[in-house]
C-alpha atoms as a PDB file:
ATOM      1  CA  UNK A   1     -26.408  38.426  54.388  1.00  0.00           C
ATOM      2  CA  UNK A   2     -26.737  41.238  56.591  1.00  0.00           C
ATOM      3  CA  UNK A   3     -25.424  44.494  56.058  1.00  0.00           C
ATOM      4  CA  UNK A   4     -22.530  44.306  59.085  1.00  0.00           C
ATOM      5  CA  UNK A   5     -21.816  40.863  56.940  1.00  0.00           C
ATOM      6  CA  UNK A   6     -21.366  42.822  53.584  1.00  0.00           C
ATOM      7  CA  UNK A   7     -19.171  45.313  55.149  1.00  0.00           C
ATOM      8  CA  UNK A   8     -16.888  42.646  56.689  1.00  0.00           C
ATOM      9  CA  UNK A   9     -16.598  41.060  53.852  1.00  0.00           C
ATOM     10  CA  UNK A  10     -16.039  44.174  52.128  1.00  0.00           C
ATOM     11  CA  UNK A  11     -13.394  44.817  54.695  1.00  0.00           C
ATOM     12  CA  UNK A  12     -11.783  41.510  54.418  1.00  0.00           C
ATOM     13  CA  UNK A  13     -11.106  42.500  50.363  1.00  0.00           C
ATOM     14  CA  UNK A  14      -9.314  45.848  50.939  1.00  0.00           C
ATOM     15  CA  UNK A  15      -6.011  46.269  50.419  1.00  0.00           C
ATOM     16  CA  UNK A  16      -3.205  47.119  52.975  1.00  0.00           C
ATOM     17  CA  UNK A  17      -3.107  50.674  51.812  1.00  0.00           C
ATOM     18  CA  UNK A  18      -7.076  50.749  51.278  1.00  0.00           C
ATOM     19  CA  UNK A  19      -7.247  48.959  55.165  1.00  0.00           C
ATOM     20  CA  UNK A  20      -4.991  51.578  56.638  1.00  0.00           C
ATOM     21  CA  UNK A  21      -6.946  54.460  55.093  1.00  0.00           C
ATOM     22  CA  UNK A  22     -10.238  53.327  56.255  1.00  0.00           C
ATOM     23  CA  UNK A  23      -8.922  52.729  59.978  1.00  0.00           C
ATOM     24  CA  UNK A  24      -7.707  56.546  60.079  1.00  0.00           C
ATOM     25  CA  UNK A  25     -11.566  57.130  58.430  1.00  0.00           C
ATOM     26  CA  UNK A  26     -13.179  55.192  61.080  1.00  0.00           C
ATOM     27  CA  UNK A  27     -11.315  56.186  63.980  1.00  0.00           C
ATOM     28  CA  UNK A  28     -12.605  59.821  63.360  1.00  0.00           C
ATOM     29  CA  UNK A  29     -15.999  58.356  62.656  1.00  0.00           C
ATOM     30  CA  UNK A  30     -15.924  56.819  66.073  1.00  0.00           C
ATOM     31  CA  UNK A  31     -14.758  59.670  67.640  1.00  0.00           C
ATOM     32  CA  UNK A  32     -17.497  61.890  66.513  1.00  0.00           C
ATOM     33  CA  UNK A  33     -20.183  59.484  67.189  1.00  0.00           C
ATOM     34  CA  UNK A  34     -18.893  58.794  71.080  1.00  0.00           C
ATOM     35  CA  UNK A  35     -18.468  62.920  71.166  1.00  0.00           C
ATOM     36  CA  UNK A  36     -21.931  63.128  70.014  1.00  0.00           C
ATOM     37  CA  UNK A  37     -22.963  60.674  72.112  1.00  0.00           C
ATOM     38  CA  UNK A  38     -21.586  61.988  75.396  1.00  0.00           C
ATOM     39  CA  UNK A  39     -23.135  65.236  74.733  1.00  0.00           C
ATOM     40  CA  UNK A  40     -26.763  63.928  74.489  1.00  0.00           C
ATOM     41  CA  UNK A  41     -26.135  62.086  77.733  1.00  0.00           C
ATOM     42  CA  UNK A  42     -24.593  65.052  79.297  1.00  0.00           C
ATOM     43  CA  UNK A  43     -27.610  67.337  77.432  1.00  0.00           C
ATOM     44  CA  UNK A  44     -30.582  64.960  78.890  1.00  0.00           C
ATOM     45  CA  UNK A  45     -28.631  64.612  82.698  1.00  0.00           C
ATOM     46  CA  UNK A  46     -27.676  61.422  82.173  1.00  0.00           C
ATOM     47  CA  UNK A  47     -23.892  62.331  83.737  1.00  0.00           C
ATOM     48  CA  UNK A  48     -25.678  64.571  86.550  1.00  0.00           C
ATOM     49  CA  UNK A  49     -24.992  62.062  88.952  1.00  0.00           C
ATOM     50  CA  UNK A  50     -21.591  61.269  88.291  1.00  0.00           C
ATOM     51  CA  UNK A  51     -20.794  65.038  87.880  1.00  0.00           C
ATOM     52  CA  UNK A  52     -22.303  65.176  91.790  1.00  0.00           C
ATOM     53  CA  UNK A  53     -20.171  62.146  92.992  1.00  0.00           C
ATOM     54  CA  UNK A  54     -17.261  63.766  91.502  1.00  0.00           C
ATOM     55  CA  UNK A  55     -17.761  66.821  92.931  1.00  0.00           C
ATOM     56  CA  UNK A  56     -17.933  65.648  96.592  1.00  0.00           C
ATOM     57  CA  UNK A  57     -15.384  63.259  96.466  1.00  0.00           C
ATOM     58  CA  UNK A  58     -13.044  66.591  94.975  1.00  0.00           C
ATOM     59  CA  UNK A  59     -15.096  68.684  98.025  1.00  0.00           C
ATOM     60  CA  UNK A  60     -14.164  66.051 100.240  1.00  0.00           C
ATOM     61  CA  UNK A  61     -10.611  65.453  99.638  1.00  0.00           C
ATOM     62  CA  UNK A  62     -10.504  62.248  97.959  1.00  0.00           C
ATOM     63  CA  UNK A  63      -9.303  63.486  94.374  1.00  0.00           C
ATOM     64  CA  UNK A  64      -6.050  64.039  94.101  1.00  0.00           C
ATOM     65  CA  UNK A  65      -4.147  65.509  90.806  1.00  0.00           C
ATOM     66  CA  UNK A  66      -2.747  63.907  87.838  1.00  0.00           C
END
């Protein structure tokens, strides 16, 4: 069994209450790990590009507001 497999399983066992409070858990988990994540990307350039395509298309009237 793998250990995604013993979590699932693990998962499958919880109660409502116990399911509910690990959602709220792993939505902040998720959160912080796609936060962290963006910021090495944006850290090592990897948004540079889209941060320049953005830029002209605002620069050359195509954006409009929200």
């Amino acid at each position: 069994m793998t250990i995604v497999e013993g979590i699932e399983n693990k998962v499958e066992k919880l109660s409502l209450k116990e399911l509910s409070e690990f959602r709220l858990w792993f939505a902040k988990y998720d959160a912080n790990a796609w936060d962290a994540q963006i910021e090495a990307d944006a850290g090592a350039g990897k948004l540079d590009d889209l941060a320049k395509e953005a830029l002209a298309e605002y620069e050359s009237g195509k954006a409009r507001e929200i």
